[in-house]
C-alpha atoms as a PDB file:
ATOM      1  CA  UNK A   1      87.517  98.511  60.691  1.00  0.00           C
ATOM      2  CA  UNK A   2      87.118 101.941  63.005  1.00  0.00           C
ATOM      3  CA  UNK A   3      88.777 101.557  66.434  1.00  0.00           C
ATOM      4  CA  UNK A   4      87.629 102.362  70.011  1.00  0.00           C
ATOM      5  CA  UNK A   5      88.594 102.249  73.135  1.00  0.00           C
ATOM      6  CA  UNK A   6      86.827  99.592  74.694  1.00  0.00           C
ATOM      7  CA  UNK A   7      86.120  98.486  78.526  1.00  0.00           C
ATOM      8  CA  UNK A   8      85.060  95.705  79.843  1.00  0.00           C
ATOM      9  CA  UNK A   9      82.068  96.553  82.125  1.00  0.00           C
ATOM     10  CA  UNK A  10      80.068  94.733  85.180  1.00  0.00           C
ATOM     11  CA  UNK A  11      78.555  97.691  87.776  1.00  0.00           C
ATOM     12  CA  UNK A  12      81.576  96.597  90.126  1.00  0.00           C
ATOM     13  CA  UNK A  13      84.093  99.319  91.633  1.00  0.00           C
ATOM     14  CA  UNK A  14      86.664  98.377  89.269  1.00  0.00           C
ATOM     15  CA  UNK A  15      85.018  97.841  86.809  1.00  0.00           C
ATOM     16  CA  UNK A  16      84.144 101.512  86.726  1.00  0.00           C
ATOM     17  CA  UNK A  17      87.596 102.807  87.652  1.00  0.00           C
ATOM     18  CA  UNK A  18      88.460 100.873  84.486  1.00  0.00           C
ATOM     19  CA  UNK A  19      85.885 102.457  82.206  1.00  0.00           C
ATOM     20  CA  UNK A  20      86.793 106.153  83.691  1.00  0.00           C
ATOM     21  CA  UNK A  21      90.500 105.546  82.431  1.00  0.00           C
ATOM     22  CA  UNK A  22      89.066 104.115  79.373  1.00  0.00           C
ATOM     23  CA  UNK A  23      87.402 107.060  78.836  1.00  0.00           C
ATOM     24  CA  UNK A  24      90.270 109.331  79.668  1.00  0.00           C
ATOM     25  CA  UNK A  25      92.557 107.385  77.270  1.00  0.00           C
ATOM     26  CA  UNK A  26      89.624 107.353  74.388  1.00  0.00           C
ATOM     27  CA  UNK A  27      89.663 111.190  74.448  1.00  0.00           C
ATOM     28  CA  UNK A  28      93.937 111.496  74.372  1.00  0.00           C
ATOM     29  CA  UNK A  29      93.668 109.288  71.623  1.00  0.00           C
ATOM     30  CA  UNK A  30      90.446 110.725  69.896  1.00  0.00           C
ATOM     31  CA  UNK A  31      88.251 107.703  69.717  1.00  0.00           C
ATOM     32  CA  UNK A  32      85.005 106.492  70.557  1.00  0.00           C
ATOM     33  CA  UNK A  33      84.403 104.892  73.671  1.00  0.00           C
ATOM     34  CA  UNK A  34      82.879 101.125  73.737  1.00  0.00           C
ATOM     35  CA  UNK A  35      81.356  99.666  77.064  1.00  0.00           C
ATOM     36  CA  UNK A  36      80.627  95.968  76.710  1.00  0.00           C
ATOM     37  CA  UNK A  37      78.721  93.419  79.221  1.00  0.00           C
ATOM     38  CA  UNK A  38      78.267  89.694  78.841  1.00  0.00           C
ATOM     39  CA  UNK A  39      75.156  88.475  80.508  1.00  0.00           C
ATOM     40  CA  UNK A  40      77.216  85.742  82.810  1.00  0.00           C
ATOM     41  CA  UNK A  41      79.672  87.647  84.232  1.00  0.00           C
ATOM     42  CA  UNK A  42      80.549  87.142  87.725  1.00  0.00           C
ATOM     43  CA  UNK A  43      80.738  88.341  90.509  1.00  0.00           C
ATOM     44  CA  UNK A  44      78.192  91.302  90.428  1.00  0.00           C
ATOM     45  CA  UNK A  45      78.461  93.942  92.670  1.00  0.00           C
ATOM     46  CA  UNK A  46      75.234  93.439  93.567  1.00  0.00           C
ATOM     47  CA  UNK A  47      72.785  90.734  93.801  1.00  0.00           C
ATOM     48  CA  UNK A  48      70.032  90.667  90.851  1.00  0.00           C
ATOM     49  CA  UNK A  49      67.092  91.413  91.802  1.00  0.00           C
ATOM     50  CA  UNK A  50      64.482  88.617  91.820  1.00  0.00           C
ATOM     51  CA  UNK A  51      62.892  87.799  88.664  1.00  0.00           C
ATOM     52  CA  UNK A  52      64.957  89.967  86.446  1.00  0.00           C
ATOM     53  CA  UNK A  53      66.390  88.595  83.537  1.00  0.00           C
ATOM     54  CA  UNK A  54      70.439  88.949  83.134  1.00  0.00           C
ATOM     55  CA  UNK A  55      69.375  90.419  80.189  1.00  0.00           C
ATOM     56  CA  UNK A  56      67.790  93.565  81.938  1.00  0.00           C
ATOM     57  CA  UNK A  57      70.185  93.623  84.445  1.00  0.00           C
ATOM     58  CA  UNK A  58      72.857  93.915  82.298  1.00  0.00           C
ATOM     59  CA  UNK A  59      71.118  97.407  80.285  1.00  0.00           C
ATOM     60  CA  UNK A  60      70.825  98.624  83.657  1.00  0.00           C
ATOM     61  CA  UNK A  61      74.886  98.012  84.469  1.00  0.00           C
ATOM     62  CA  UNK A  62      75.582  99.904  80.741  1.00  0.00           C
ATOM     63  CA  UNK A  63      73.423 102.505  81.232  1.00  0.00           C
ATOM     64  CA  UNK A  64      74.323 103.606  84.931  1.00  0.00           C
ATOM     65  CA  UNK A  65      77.869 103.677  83.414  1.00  0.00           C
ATOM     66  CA  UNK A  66      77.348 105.509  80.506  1.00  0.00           C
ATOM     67  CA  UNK A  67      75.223 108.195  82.310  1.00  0.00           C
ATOM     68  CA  UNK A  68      78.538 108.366  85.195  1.00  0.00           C
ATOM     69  CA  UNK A  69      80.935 108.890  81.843  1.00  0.00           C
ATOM     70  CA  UNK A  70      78.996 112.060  80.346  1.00  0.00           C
ATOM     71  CA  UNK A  71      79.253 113.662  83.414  1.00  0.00           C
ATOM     72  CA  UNK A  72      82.529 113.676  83.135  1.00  0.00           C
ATOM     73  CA  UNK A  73      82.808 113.053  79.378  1.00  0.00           C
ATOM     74  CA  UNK A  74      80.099 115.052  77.999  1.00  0.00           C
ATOM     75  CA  UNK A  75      81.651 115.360  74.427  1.00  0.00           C
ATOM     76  CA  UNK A  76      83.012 111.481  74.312  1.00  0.00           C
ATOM     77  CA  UNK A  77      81.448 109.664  71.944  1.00  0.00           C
ATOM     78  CA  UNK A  78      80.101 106.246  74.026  1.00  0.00           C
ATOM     79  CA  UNK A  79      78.846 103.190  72.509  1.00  0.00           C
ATOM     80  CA  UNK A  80      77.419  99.922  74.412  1.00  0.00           C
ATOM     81  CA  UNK A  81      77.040  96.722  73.229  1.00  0.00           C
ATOM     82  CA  UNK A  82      74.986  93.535  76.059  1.00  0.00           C
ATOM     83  CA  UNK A  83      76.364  90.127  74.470  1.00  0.00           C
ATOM     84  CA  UNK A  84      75.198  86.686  75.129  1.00  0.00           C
ATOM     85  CA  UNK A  85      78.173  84.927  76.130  1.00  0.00           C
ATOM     86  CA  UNK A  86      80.884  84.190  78.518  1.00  0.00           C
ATOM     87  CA  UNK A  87      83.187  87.011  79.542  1.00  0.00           C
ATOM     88  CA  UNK A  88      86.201  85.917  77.851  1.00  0.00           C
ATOM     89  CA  UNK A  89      84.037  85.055  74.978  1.00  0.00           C
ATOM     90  CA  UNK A  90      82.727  88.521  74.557  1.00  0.00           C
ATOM     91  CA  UNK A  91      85.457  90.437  75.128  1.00  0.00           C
ATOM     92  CA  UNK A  92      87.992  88.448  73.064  1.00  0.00           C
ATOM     93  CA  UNK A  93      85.331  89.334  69.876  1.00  0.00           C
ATOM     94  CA  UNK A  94      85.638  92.985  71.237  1.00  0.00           C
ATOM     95  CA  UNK A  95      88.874  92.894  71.438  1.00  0.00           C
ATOM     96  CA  UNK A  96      89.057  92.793  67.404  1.00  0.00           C
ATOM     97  CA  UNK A  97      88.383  96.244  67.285  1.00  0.00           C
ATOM     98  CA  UNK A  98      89.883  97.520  70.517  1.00  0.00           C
ATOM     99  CA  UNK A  99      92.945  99.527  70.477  1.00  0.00           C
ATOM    100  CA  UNK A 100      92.837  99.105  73.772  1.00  0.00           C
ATOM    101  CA  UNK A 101      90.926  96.521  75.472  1.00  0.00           C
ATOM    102  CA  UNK A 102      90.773  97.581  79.152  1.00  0.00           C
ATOM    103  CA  UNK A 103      88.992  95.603  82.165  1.00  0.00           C
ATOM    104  CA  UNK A 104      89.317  96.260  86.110  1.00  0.00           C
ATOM    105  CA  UNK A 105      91.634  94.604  88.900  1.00  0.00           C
ATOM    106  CA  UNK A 106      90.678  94.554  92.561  1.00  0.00           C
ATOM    107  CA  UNK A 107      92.928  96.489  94.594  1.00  0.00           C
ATOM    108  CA  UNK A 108      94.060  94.874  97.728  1.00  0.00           C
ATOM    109  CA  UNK A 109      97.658  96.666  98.884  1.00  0.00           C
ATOM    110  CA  UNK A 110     100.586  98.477  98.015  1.00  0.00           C
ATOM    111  CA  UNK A 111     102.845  95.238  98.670  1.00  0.00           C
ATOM    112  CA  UNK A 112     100.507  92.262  97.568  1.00  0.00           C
ATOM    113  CA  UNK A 113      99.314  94.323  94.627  1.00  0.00           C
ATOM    114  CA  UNK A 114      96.054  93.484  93.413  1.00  0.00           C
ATOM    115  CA  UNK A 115      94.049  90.754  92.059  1.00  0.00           C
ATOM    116  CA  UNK A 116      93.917  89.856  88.457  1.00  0.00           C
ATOM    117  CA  UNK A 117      91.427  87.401  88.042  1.00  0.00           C
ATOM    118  CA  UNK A 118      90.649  84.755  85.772  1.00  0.00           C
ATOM    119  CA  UNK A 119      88.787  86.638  83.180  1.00  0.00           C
ATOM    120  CA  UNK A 120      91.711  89.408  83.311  1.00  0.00           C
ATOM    121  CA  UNK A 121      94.727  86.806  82.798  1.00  0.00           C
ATOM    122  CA  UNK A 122      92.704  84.604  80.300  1.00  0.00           C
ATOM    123  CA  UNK A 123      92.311  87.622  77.812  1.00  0.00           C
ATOM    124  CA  UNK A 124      96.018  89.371  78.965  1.00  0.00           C
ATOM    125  CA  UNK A 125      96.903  85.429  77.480  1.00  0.00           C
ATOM    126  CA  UNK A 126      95.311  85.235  74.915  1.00  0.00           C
ATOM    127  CA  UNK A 127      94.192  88.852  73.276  1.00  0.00           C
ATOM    128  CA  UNK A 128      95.794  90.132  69.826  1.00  0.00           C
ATOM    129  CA  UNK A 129      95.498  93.366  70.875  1.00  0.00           C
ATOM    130  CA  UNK A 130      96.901  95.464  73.884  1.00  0.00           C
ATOM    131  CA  UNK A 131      94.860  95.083  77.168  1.00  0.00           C
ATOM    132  CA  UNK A 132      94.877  97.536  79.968  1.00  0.00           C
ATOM    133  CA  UNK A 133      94.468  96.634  83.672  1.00  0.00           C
ATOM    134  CA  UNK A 134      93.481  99.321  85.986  1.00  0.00           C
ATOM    135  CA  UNK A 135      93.477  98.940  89.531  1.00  0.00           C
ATOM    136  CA  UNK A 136      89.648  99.714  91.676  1.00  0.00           C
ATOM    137  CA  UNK A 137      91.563 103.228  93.296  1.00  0.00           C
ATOM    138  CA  UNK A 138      92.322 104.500  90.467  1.00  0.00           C
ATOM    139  CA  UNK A 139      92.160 108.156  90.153  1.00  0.00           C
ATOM    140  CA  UNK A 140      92.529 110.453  86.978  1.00  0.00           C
ATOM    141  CA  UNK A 141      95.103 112.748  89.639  1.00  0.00           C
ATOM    142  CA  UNK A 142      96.979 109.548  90.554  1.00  0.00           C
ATOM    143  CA  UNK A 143      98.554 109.569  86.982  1.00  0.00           C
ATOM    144  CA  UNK A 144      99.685 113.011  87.185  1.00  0.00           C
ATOM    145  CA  UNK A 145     102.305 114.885  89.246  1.00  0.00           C
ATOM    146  CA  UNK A 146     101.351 116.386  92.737  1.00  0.00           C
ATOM    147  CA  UNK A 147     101.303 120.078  93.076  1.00  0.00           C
ATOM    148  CA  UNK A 148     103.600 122.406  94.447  1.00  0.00           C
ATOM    149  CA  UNK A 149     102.017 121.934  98.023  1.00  0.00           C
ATOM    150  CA  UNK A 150     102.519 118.071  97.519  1.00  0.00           C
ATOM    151  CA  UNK A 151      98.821 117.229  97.160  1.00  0.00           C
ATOM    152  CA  UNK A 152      96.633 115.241  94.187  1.00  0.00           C
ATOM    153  CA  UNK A 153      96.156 117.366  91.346  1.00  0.00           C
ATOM    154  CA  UNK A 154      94.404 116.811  87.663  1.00  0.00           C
ATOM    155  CA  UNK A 155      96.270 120.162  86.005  1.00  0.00           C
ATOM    156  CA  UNK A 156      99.822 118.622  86.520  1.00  0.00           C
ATOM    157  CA  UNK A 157     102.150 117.040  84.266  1.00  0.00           C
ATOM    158  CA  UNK A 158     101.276 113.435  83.673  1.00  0.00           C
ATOM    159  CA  UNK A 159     103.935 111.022  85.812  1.00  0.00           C
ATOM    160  CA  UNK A 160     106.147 108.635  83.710  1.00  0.00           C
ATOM    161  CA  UNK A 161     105.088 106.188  81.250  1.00  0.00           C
ATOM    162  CA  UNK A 162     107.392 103.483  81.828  1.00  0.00           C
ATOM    163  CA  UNK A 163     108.289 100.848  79.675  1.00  0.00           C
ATOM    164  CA  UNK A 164     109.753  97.380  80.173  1.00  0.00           C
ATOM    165  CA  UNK A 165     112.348  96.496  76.909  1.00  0.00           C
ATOM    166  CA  UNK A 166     114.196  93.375  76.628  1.00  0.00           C
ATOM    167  CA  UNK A 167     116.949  95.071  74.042  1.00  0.00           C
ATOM    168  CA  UNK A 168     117.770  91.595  72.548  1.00  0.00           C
ATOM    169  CA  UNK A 169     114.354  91.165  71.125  1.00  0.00           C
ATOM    170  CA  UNK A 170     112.643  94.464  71.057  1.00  0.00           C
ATOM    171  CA  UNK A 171     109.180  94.111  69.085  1.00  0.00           C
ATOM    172  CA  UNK A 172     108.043  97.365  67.403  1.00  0.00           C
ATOM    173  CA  UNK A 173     104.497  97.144  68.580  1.00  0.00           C
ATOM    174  CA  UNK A 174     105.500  97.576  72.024  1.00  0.00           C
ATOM    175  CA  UNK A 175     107.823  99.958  71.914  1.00  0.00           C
ATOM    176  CA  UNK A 176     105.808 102.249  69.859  1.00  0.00           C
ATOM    177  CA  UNK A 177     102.732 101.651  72.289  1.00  0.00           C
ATOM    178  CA  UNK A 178     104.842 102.964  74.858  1.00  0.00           C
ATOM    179  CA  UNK A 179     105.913 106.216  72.896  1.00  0.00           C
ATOM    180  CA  UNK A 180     102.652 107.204  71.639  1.00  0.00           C
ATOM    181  CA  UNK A 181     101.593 106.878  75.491  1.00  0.00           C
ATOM    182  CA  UNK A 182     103.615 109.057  76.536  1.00  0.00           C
ATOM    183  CA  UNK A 183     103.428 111.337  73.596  1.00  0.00           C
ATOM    184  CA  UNK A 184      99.963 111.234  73.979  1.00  0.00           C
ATOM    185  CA  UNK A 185     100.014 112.783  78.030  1.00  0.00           C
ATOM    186  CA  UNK A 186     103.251 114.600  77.031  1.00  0.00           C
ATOM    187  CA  UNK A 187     104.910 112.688  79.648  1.00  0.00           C
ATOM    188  CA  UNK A 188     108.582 111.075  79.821  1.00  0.00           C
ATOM    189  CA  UNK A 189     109.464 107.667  78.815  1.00  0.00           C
ATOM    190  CA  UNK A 190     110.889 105.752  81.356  1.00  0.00           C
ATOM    191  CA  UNK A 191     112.513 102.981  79.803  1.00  0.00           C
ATOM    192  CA  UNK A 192     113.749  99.561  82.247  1.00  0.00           C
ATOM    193  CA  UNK A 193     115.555  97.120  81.835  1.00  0.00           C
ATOM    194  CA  UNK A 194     117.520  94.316  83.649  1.00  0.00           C
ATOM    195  CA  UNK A 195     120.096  91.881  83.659  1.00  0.00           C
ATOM    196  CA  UNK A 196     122.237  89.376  85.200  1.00  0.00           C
ATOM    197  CA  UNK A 197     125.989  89.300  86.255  1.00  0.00           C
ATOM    198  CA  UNK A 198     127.894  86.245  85.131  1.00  0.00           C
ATOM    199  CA  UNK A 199     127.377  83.357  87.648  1.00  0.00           C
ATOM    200  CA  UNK A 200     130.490  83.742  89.804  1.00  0.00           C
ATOM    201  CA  UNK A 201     129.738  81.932  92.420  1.00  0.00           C
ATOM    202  CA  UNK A 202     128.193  79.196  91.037  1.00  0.00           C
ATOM    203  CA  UNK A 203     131.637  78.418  90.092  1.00  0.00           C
ATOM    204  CA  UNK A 204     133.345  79.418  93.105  1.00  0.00           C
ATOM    205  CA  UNK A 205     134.771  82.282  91.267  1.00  0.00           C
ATOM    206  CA  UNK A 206     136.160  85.694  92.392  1.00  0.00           C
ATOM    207  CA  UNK A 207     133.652  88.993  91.535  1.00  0.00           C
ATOM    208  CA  UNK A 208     135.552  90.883  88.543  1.00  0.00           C
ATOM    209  CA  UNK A 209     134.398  94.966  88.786  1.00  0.00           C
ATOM    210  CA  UNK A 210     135.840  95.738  85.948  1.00  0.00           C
ATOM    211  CA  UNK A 211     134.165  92.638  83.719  1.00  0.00           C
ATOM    212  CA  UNK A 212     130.915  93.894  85.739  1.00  0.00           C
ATOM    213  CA  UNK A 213     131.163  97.784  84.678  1.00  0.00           C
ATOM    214  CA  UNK A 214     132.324  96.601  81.105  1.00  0.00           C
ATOM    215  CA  UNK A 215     129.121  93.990  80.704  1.00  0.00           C
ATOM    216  CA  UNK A 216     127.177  97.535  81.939  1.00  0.00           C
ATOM    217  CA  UNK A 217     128.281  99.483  79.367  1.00  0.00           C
ATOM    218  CA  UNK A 218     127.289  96.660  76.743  1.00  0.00           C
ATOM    219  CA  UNK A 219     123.927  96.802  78.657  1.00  0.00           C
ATOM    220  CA  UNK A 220     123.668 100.563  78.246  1.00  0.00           C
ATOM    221  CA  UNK A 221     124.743 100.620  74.793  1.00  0.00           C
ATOM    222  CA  UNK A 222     122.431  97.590  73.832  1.00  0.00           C
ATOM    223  CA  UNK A 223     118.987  99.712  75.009  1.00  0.00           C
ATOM    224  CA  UNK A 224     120.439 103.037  73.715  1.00  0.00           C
ATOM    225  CA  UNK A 225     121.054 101.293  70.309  1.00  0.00           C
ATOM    226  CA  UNK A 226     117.540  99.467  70.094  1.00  0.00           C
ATOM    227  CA  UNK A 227     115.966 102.791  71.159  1.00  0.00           C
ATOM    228  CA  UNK A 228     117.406 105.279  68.382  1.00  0.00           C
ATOM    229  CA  UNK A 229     115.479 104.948  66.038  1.00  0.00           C
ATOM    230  CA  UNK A 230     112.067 105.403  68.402  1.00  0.00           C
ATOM    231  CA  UNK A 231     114.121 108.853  69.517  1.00  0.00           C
ATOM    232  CA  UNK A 232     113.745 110.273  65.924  1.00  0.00           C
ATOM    233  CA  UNK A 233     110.370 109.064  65.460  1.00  0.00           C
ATOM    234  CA  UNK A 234     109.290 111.202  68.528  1.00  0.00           C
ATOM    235  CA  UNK A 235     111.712 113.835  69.138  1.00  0.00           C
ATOM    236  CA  UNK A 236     109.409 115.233  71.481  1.00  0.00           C
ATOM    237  CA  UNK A 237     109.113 112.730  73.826  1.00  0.00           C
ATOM    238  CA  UNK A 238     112.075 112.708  76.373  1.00  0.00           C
ATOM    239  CA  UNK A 239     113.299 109.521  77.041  1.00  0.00           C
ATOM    240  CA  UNK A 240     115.584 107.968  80.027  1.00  0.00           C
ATOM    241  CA  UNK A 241     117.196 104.967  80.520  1.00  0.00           C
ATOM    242  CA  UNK A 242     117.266 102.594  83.627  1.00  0.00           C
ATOM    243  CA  UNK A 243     119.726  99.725  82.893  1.00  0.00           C
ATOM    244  CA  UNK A 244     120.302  97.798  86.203  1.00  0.00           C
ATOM    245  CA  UNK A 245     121.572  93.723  87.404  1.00  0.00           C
ATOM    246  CA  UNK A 246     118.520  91.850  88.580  1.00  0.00           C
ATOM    247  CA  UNK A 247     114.989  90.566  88.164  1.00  0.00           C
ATOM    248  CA  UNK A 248     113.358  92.909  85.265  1.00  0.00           C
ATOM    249  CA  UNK A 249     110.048  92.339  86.728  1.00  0.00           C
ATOM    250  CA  UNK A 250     111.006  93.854  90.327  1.00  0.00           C
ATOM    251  CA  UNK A 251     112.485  97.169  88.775  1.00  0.00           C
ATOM    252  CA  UNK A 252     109.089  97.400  86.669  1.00  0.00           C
ATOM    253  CA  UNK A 253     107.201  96.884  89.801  1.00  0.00           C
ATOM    254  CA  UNK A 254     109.673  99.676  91.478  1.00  0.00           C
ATOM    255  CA  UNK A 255     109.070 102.174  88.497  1.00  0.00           C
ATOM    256  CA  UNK A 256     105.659 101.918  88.616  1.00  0.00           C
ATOM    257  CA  UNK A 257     105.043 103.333  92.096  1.00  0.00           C
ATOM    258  CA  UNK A 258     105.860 106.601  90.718  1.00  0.00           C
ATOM    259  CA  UNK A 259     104.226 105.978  87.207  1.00  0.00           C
ATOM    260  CA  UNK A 260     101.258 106.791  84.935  1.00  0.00           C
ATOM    261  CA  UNK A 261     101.283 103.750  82.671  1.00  0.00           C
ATOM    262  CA  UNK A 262     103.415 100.743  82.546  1.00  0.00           C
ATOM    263  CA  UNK A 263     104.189  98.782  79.311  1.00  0.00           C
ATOM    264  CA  UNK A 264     105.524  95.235  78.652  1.00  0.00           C
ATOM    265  CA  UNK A 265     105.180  93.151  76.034  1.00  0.00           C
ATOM    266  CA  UNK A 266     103.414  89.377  75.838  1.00  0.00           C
ATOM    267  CA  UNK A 267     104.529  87.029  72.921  1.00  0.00           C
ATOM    268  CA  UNK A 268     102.253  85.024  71.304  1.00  0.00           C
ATOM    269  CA  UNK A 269     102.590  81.684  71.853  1.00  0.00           C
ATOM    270  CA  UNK A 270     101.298  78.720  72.775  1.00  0.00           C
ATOM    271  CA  UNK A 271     102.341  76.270  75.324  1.00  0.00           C
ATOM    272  CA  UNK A 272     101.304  72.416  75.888  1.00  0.00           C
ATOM    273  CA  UNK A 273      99.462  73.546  78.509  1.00  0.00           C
ATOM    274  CA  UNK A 274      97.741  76.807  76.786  1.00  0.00           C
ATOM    275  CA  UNK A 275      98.595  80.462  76.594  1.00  0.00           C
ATOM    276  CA  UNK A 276     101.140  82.327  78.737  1.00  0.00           C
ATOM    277  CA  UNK A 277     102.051  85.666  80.044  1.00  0.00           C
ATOM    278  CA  UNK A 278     105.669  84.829  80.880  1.00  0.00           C
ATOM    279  CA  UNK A 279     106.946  85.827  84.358  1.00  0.00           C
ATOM    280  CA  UNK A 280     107.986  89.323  84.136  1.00  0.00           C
ATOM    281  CA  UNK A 281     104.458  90.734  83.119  1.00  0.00           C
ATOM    282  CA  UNK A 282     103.258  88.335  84.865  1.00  0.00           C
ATOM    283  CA  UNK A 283     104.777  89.731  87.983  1.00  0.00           C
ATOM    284  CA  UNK A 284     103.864  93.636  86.820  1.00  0.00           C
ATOM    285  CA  UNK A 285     100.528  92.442  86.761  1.00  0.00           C
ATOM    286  CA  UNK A 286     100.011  91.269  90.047  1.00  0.00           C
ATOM    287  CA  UNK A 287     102.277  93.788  91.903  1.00  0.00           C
ATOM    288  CA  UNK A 288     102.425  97.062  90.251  1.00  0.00           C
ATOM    289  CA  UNK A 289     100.021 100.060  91.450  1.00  0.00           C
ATOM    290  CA  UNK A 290     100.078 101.659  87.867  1.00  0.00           C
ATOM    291  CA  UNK A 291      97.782 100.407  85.056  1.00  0.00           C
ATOM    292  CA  UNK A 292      99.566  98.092  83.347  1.00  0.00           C
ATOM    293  CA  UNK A 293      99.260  97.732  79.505  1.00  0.00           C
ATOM    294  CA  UNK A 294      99.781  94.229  78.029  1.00  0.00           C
ATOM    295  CA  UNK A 295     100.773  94.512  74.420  1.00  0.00           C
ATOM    296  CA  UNK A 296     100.933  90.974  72.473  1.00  0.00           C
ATOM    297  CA  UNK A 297     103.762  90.706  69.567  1.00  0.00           C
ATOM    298  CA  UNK A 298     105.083  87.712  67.234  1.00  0.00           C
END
């Protein structure tokens, strides 16, 4: 089955930001570029215009994007595809062939972070394939390095891809998304993770520094040992390690300030009450400024 990079489209802000890093990451990774609308999806950015069907409308959102892409991409290949059906609907079926899926996120501050959506945390839920949420001020220069004079620049090196690893169950798929990002920009691998002193006070317990530096250097040990064999596989991709006590989803929200791409992991699962995120990515994607890839494992 051939793969593409595929974006979720609806003539909204973000929802071109998203296809303009789709586009971006379709030619680092040498793929075709697939824009997809589904004739209910809501909100648009702008009202329909009376008597047109959704069906017209939603050419007219495909084709305005496509024509902004060549400009920009004139040698990227782009497909489009209007489907019949609700949004999570339609892109779930994309998402088949999607490697990634990516869809838009409304900015709203550096603190609050921005706003997922329903459509955007039903398919980061329930997609078998990674899914990439771009914030609506995204900028191809805001994933690179600034100049020497400190200002925005598209010729720099790419900023860090950062990756959130739980050591005791490391999944291969997301690890290896993560290097061949960064391989892929020729960018470093940041690599986070984070964990909790013993519970000293909740039995009224002394603070032991030297049980606290030892259970470190397990810590540090523990990622350096699950990341070996990723080292060899991409000797050319310089990796560092950030191993520190406390919420995991805080230090990826930290890291990604200063980041091109952020990676966690999703397992599949289900719950009573229907698919989950779990609340570290959960917490990335509501709070981090970066794009944040969602990659789904067993």
């Amino acid at each position: 089955m051939p793969r593409t990079v595929t974006v979720g489209v609806d003539g909204s802000p973000e929802s071109l930001a998203a296809a303009l890093w789709a586009a971006r990451e379709a030619e680092r990774r040498g793929l075709p570029l697939r824009l997809v609308h589904a004739w209910d999806w809501q909100p648009y950015a702008q009202p329909v215009p009376d008597g047109a069907a959704h069906r017209h409308w939603g050419e007219h959102v495909l084709r305005e994007a496509a024509e902004q892409l060549r400009e920009s991409h004139p040698d990227l290949r782009i497909t489009w595809e209007h489907v019949a059906q609700p949004p999570v609907t339609a892109l779930l079926s994309a998402s088949a062939e999607a490697d990634p899926l990516v869809l838009g996120s409304r900015g709203l501050s550096g603190v609050v972070g921005f706003l997922v959506g329903s459509v955007g945390l039903a398919l980061a839920a329930r997609t078998r394939r990674p899914v990439v949420l771009v914030r609506s001020d995204a900028r191809a220069e805001g994933e690179r390095q600034l100049d020497a004079d400190g200002r925005p620049s598209t010729q720099t090196p790419y900023r860090d891809v950062v990756l959130g690893l739980d050591h005791k169950r490391p999944d291969d798929a997301v690890v290896a998304f993560a290097f061949e990002a960064a391989a892929s920009r020729a960018a470093r691998l940041r690599v986070v993770h984070g964990w909790s002193l013993p519970p000293y006070f909740a039995y009224g317990l002394p603070a032991d520094p030297a049980l606290n530096d030892e259970l470190a250097r397990q810590e540090t040990n523990a990622v350096e040992e699950a990341l070996a064999p990723w080292r060899e596989k991409f000797p050319g991709v310089e990796v560092v390690e950030q191993t520190a006590v406390g919420n995991a989803g805080a230090h990826l929200v930290d890291a990604a300030a200063d980041a091109s791409l952020v990676v966690v992991g999703r397992r599949i699962r289900q719950s009573p009450l229907g698919a989950r995120i779990g609340p570290v990515t959960h917490a990335v994607l509501h709070h981090a400024t970066a794009p944040v890839a969602v990659v789904p494992h067993d």
